[in-house]
N, C-alpha and C. Protein backbone atom coordinates (compact mmCIF):
# COMPACT_ATOMS: atom_id res chain seq x y z
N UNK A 1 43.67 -59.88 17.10
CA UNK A 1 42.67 -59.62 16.09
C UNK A 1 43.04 -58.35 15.35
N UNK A 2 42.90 -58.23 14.08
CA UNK A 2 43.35 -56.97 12.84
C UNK A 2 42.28 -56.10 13.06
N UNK A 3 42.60 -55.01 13.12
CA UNK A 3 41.64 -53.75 13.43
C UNK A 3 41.48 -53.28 12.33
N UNK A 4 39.91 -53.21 11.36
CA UNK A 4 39.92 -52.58 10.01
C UNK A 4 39.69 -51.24 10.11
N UNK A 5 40.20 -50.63 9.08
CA UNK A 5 40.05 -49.28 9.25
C UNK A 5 39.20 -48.48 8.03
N UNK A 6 38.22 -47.93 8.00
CA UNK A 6 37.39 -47.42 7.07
C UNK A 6 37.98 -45.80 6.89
N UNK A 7 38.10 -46.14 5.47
CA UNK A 7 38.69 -44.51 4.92
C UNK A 7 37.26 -43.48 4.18
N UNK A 8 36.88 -42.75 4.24
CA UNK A 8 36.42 -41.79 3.64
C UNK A 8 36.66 -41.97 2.61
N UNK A 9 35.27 -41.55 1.51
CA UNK A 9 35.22 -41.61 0.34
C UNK A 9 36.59 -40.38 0.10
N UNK A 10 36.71 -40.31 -1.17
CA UNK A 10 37.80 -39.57 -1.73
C UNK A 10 37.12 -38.20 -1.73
N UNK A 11 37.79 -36.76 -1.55
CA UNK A 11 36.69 -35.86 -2.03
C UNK A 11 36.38 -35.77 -3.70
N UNK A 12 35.72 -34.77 -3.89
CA UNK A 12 34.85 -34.90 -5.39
C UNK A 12 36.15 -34.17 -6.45
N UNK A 13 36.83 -34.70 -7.22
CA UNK A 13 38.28 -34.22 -8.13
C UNK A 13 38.19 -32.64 -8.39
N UNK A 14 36.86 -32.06 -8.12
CA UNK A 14 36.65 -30.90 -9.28
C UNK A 14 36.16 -30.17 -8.03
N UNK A 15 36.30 -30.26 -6.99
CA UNK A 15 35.82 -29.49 -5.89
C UNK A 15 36.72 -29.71 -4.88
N UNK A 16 36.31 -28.92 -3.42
CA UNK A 16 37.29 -28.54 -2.17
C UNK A 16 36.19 -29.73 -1.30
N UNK A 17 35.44 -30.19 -1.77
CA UNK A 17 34.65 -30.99 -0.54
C UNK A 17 34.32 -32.03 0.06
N UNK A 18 34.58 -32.52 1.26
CA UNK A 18 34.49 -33.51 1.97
C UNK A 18 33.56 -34.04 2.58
N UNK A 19 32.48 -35.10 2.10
CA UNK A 19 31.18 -35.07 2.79
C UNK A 19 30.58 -33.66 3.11
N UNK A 20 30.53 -33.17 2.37
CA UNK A 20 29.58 -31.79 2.42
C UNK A 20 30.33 -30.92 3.03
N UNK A 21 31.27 -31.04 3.40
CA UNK A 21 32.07 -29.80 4.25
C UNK A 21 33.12 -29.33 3.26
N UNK A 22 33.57 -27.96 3.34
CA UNK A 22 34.60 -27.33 2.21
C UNK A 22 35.90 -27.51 3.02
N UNK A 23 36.87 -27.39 2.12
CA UNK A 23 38.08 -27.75 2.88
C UNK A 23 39.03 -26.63 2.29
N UNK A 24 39.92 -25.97 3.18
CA UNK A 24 41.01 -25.50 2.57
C UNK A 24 42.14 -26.30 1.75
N UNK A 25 42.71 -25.69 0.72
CA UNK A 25 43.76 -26.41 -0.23
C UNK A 25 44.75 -26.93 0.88
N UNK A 26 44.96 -26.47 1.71
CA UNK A 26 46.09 -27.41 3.15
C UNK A 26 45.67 -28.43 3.54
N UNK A 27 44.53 -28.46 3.92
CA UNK A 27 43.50 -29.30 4.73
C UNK A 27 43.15 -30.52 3.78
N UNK A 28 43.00 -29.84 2.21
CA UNK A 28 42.74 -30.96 1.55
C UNK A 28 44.13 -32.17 0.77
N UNK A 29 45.39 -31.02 0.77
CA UNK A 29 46.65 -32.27 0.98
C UNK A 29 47.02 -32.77 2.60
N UNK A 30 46.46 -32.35 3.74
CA UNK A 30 46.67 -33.07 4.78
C UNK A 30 45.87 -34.09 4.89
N UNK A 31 45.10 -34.05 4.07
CA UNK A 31 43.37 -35.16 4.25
C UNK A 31 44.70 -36.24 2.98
N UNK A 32 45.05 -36.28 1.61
CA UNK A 32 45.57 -36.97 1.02
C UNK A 32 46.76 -37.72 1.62
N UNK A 33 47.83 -37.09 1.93
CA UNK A 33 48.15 -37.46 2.95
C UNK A 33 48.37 -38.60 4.12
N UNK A 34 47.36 -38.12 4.75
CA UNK A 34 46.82 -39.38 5.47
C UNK A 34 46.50 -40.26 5.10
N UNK A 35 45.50 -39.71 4.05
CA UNK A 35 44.95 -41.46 3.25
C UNK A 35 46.36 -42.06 2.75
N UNK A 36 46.86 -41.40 2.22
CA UNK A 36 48.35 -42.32 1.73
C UNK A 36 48.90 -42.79 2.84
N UNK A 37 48.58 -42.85 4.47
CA UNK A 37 49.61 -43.13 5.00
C UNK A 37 48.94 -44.32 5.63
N UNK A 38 47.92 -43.97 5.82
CA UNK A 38 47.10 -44.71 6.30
C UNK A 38 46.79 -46.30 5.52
N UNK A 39 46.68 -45.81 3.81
CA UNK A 39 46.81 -47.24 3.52
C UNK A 39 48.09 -47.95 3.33
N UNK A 40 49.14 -47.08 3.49
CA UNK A 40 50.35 -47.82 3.41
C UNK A 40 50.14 -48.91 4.81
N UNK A 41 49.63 -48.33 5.96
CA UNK A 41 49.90 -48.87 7.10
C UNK A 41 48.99 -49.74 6.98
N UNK A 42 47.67 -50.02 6.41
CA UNK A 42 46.97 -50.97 6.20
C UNK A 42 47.46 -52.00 5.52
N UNK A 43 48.42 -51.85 4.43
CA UNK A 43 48.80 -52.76 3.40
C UNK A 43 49.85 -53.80 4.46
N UNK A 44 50.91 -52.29 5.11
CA UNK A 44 52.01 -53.07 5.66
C UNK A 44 51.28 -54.36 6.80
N UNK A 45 49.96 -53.38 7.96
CA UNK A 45 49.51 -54.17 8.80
C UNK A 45 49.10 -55.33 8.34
N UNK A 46 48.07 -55.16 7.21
CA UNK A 46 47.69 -56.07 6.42
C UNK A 46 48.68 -57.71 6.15
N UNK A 47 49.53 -56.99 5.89
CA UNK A 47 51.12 -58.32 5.06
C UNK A 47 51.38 -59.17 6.38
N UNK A 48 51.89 -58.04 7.39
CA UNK A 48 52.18 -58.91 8.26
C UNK A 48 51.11 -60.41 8.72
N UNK A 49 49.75 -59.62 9.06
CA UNK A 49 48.85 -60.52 9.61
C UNK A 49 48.48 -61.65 8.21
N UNK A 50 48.50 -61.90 7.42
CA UNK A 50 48.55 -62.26 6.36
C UNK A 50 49.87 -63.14 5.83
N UNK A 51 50.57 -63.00 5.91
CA UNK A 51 52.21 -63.37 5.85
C UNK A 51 52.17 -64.74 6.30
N UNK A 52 51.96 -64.66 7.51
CA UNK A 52 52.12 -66.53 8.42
C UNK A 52 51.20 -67.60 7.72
N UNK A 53 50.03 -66.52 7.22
CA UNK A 53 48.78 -67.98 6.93
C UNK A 53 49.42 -68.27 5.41
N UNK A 54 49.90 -67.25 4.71
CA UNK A 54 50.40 -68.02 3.19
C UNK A 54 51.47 -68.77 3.24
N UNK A 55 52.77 -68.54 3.98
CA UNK A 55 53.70 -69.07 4.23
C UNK A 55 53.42 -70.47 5.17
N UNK A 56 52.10 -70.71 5.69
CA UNK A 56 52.08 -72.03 6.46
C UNK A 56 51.52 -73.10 5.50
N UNK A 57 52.14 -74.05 5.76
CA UNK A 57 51.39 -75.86 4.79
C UNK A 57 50.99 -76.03 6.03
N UNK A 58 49.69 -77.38 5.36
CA UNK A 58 49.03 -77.98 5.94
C UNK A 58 49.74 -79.40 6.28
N UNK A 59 51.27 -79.11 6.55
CA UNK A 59 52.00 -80.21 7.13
C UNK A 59 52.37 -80.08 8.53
N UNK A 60 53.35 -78.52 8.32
CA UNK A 60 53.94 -78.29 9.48
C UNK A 60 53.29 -77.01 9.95
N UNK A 61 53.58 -76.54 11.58
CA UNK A 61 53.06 -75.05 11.88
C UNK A 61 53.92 -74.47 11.52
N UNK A 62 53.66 -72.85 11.58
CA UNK A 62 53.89 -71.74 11.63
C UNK A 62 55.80 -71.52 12.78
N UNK A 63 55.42 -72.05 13.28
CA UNK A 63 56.84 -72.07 14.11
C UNK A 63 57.83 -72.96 13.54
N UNK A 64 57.33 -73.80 13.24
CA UNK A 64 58.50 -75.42 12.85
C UNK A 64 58.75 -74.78 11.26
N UNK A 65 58.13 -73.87 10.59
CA UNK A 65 58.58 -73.66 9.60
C UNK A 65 59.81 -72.11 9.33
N UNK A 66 59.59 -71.59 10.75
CA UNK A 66 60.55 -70.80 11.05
C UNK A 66 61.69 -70.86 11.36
N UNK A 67 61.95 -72.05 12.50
CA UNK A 67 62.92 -73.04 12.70
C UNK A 67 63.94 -73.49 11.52
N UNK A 68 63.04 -74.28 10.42
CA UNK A 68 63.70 -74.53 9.86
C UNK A 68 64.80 -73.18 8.86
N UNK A 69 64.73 -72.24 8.78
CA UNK A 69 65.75 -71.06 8.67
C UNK A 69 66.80 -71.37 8.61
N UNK A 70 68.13 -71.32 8.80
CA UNK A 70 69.37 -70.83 8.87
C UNK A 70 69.64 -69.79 8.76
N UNK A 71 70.27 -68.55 10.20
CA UNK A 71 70.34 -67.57 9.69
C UNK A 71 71.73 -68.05 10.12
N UNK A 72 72.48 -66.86 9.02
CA UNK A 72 73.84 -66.81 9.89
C UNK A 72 75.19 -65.95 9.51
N UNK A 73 76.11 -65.48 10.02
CA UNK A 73 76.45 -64.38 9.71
C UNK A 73 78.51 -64.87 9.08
N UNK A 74 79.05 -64.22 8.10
CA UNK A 74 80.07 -64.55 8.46
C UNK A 74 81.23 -63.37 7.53
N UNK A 75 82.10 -63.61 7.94
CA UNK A 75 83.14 -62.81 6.65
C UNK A 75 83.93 -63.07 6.38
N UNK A 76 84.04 -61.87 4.85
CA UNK A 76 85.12 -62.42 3.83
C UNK A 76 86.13 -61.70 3.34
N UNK A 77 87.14 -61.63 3.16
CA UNK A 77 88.01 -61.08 2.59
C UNK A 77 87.86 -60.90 0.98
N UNK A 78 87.98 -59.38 0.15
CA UNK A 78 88.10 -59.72 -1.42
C UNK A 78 88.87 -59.44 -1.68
N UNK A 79 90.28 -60.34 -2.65
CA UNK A 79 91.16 -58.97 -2.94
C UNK A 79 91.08 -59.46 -4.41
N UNK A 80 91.27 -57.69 -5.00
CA UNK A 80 90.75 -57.95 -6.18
C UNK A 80 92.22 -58.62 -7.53
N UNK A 81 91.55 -59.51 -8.40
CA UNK A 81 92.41 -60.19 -9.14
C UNK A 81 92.71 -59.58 -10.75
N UNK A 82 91.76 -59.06 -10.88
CA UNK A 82 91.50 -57.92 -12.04
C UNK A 82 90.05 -57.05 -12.17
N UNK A 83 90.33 -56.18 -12.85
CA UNK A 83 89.48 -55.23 -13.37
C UNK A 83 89.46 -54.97 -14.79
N UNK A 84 88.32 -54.41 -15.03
CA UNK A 84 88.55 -54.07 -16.47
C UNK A 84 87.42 -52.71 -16.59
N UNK A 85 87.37 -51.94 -17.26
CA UNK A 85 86.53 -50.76 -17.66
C UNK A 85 86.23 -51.48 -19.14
N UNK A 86 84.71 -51.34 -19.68
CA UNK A 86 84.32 -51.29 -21.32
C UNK A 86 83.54 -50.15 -21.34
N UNK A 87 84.34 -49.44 -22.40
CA UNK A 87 83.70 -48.18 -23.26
C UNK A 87 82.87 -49.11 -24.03
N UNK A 88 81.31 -49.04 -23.48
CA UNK A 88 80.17 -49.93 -25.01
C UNK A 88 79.75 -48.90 -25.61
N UNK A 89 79.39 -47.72 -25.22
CA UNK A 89 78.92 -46.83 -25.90
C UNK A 89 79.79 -45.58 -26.55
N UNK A 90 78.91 -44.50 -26.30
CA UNK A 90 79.51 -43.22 -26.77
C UNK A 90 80.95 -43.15 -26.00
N UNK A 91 81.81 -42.51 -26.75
CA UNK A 91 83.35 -42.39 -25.94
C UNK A 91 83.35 -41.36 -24.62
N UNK A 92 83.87 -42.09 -23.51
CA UNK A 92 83.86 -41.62 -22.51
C UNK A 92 82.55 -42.56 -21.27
N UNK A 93 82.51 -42.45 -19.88
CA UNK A 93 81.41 -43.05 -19.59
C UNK A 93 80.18 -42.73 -19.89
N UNK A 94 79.18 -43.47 -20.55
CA UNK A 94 77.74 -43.16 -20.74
C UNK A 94 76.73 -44.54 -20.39
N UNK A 95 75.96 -44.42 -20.67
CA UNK A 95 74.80 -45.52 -19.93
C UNK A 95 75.40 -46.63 -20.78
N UNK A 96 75.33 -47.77 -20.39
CA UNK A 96 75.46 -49.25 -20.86
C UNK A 96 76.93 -49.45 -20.45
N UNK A 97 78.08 -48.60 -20.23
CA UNK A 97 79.75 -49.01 -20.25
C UNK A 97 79.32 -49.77 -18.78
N UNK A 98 80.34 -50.29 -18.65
CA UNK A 98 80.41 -51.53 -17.91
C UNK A 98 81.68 -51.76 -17.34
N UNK A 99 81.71 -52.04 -15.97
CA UNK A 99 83.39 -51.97 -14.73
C UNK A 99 83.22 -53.65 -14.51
N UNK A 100 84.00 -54.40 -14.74
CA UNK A 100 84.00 -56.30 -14.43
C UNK A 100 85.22 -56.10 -13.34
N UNK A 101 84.78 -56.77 -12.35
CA UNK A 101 85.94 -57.08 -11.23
C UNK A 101 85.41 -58.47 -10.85
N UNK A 102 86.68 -59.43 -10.62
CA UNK A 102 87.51 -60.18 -10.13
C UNK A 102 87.53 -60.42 -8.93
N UNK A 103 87.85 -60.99 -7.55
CA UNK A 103 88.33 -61.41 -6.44
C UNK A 103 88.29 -62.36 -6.13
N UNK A 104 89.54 -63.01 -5.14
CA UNK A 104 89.90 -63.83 -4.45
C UNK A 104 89.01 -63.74 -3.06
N UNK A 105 88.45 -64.61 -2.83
CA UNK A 105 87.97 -64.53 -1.20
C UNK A 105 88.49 -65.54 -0.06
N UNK A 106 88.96 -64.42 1.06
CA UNK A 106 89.53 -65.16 1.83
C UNK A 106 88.71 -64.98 2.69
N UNK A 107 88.77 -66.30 3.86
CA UNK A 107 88.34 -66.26 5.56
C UNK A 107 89.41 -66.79 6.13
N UNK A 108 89.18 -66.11 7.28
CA UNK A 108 90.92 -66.49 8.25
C UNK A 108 92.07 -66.67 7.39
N UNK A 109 92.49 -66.02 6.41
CA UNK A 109 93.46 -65.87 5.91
C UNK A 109 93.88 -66.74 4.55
N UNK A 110 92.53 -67.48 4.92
CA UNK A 110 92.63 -68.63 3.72
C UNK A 110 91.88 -68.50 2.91
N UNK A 111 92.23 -68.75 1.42
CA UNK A 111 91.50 -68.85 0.24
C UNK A 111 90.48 -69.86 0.03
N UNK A 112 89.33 -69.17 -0.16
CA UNK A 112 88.06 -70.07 -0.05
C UNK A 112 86.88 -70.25 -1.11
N UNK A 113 87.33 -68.81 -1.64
CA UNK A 113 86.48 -69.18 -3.03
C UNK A 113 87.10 -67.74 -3.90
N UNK A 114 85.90 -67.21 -4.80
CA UNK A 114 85.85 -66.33 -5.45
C UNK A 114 84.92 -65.59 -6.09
N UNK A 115 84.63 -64.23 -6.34
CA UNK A 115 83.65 -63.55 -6.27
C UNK A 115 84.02 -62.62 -7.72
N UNK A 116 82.89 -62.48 -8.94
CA UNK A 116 82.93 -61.69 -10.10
C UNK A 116 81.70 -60.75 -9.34
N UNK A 117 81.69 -59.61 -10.38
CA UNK A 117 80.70 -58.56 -9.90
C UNK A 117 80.65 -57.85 -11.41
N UNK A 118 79.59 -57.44 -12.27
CA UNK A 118 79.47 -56.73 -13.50
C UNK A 118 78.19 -55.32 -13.03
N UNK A 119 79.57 -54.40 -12.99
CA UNK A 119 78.54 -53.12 -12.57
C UNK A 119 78.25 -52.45 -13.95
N UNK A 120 76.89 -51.73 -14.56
CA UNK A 120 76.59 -51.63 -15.56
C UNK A 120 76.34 -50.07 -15.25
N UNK A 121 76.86 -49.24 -16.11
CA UNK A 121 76.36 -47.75 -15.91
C UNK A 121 74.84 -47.41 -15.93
N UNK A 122 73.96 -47.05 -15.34
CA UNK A 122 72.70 -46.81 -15.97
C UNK A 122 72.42 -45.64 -15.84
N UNK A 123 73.29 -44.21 -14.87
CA UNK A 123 73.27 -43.07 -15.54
C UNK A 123 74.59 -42.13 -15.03
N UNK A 124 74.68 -41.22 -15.73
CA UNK A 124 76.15 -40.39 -15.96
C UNK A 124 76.27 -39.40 -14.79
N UNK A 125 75.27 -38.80 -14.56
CA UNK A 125 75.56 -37.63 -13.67
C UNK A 125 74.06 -37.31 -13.30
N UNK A 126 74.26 -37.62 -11.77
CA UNK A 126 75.07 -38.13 -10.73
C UNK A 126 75.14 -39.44 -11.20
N UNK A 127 76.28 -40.37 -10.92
CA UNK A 127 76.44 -41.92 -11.59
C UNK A 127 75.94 -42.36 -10.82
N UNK A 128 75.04 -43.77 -11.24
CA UNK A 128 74.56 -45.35 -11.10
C UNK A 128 74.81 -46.12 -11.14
N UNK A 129 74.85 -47.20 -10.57
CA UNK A 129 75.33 -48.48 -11.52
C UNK A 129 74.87 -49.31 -10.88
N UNK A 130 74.01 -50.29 -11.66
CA UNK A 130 73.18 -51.59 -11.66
C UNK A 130 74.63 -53.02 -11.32
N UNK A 131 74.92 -53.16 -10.39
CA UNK A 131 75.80 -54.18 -9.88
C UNK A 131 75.04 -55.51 -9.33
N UNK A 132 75.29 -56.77 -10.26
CA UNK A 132 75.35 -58.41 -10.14
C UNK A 132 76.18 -58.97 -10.09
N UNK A 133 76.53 -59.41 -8.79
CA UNK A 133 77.39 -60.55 -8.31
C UNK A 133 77.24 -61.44 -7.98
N UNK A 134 78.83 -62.28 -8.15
CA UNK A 134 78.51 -64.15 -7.63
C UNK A 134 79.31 -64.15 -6.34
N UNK A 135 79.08 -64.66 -5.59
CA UNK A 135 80.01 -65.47 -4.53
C UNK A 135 80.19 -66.93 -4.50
N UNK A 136 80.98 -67.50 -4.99
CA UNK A 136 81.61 -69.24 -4.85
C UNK A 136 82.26 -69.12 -4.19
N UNK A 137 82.02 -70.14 -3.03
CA UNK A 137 82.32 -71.16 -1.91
C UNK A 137 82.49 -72.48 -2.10
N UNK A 138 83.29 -73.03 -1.40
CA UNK A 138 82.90 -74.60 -1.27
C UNK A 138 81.53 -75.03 -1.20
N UNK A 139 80.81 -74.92 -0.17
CA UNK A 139 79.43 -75.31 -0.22
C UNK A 139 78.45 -74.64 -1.32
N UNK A 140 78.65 -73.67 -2.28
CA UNK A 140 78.08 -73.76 -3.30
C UNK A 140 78.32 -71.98 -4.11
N UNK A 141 77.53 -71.76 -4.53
CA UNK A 141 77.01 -70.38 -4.93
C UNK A 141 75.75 -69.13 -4.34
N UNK A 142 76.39 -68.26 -4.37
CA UNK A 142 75.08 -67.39 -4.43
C UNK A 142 75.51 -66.10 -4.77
N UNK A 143 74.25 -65.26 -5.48
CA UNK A 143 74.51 -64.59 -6.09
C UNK A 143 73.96 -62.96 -5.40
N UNK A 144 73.94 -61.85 -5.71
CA UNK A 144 73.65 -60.47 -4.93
C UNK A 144 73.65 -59.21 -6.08
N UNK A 145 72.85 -58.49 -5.81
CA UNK A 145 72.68 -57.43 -6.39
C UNK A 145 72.57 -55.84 -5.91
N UNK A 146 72.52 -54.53 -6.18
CA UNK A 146 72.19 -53.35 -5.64
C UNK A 146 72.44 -52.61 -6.81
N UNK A 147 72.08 -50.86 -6.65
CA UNK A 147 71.92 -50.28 -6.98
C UNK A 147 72.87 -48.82 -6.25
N UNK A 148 73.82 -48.77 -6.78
CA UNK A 148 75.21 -48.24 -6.45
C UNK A 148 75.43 -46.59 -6.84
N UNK A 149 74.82 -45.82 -5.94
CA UNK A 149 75.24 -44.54 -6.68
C UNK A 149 76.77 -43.69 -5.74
N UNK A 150 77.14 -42.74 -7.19
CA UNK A 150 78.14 -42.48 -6.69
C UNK A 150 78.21 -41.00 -6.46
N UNK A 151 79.10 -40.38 -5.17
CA UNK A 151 80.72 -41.22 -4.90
C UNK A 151 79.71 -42.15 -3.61
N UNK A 152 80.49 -43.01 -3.52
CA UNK A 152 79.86 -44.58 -3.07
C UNK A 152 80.07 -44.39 -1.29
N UNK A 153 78.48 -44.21 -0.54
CA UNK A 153 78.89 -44.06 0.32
C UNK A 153 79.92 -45.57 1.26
N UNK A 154 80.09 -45.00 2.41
CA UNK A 154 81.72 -45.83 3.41
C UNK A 154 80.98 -47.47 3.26
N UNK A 155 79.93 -47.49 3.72
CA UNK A 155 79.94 -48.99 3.16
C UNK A 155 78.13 -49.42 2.26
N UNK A 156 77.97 -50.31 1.69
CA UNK A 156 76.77 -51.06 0.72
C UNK A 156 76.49 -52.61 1.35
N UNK A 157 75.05 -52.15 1.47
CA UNK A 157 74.51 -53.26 1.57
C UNK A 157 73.71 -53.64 0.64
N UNK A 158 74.32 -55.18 0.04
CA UNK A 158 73.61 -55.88 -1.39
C UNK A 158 72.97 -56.97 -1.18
N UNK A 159 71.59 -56.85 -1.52
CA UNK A 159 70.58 -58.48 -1.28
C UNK A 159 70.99 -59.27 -1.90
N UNK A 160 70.67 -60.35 -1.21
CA UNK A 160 71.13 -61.52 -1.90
C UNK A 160 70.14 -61.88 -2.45
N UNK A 161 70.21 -62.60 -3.19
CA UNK A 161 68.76 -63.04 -4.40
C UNK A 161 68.59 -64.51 -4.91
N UNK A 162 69.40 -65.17 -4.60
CA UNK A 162 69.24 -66.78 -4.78
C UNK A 162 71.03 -67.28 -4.56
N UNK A 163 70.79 -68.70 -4.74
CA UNK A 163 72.06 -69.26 -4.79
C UNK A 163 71.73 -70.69 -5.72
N UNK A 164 73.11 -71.43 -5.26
CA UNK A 164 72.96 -73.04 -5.68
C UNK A 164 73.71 -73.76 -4.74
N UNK A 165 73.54 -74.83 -4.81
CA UNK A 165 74.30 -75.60 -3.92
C UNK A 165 73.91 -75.71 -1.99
N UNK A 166 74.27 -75.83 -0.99
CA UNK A 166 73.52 -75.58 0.09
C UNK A 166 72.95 -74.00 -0.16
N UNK A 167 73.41 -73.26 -0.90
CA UNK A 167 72.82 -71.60 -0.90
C UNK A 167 71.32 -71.42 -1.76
N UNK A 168 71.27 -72.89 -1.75
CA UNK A 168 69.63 -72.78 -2.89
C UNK A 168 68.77 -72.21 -2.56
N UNK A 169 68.85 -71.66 -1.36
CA UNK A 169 67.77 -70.51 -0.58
C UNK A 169 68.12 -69.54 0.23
N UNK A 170 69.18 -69.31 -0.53
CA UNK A 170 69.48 -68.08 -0.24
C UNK A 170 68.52 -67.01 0.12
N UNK A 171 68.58 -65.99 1.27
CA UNK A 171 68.21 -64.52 1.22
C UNK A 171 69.12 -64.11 2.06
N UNK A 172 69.35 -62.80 2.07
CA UNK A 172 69.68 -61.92 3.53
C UNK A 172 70.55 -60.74 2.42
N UNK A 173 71.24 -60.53 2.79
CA UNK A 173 72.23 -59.32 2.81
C UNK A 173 73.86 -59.08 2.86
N UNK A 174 74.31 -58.51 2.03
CA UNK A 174 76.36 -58.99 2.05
C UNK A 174 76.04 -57.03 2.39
N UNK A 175 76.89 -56.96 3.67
CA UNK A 175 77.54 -54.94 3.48
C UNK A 175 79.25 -55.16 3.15
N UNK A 176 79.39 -54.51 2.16
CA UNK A 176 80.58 -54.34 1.78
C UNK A 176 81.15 -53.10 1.76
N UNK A 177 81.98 -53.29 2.49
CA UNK A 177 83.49 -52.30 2.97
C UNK A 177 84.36 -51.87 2.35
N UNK A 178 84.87 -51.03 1.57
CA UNK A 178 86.26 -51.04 0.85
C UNK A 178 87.47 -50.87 2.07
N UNK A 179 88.04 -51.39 1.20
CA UNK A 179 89.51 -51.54 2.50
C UNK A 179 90.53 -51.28 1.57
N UNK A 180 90.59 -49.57 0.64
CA UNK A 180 91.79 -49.97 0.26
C UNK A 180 91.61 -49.91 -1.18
N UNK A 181 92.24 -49.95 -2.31
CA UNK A 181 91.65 -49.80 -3.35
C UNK A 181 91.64 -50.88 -4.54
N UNK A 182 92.13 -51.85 -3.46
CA UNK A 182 91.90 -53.71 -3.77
C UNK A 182 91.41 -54.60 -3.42
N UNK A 183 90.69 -53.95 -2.53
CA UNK A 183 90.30 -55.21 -1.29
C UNK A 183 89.05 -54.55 -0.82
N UNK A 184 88.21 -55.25 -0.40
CA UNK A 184 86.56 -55.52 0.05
C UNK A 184 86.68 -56.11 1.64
N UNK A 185 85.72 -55.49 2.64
CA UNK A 185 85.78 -56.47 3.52
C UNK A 185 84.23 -56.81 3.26
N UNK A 186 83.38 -58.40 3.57
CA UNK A 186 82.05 -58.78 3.40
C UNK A 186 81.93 -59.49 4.47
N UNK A 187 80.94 -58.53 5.08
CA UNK A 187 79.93 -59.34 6.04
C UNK A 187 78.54 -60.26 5.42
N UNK A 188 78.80 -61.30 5.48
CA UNK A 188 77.94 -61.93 4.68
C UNK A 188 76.71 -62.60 6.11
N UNK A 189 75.25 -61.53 5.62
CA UNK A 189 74.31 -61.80 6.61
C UNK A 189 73.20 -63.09 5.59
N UNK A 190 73.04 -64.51 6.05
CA UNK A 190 72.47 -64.73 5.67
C UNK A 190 71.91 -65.81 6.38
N UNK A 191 70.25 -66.06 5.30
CA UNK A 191 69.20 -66.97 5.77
C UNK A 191 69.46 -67.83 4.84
N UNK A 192 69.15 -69.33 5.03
CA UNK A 192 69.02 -70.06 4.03
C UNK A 192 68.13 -71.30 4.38
């Protein structure tokens, strides 16, 4: 059973006071505070207990629809086939220039598909970059995204965000490795 939790009115904007009691300026960001933490933990408690009943049909339960999942984990080799840098803007890097890479993807040594990635500058200093990628496989597509700042820590983990093909439900997670200043290693974590 969900335990509700009743918060205190807010104090009064233009005063120190809390249900009639005065508060020191500490007391009154430790009182905010809390309330912020408190409803985060309500929201989060909230989702969870909440979560199963939206996600269940009135076909199957709550378990048989968990089941049906695929999680599963695997990796890939990238080595890269080209690159390119575009100056779109002002000369030199500035917001909008744009890095396109290329790769070959291997597993066990064998060529299995191939992977584009378009990282987009979105700021100069310290740098950003808004990165969308594909992964093609035999069994289909799927695609991944993150938010890349630099210098780029040892390894990135990028959500996956949909696919096609058996990957039509895609979710989970690719961490990518550099190995090198051609090559990617990808742990590809996924649900489908």
């Amino acid at each position: 059973m969900a335990k509700v939790l009743r918060l205190l009115p807010p104090p009064n904007r233009h005063t120190t006071e809390w249900s009639g009691k005065l508060l020191s300026s500490s007391k009154i960001n430790k009182v905010r505070h809390l309330s912020g933490a408190i409803g985060i933990a309500t929201v989060v408690a909230g989702g969870i207990a909440i979560a199963p009943l939206a996600s269940a049909d009135t076909s199957t339960s709550i378990s048989a629809h968990v089941v049906d999942q695929r999680a599963e984990t695997f990796e890939l080799v990238g080595k890269q086939t080209s690159i390119e840098d575009l100056d779109l803007g002002r000369a030199g890097i500035s917001p909008g220039d744009q890095r396109v890479i290329h790769e070959d993807l291997y597993r066990d040594g064998e060529k299995v598909g191939d992977h584009s990635v378009v990282c987009t500058y979105t700021q100069v200093n310290p740098a950003a970059l808004q990165c969308l990628g594909t992964f093609s496989l035999p069994e289909g597509q799927f695609a991944a995204q993150a938010l890349l700042h630099l210098p780029a820590p040892s390894y990135v983990d990028v959500g996956i965000t949909g696919g096609s093909g058996d990957y039509r439900n895609a979710r989970g997670f690719v961490r990518t490795v550099p190995a090198g200043d051609t090559e990617r290693h990808f742990t590809v974590h996924l649900k489908r």
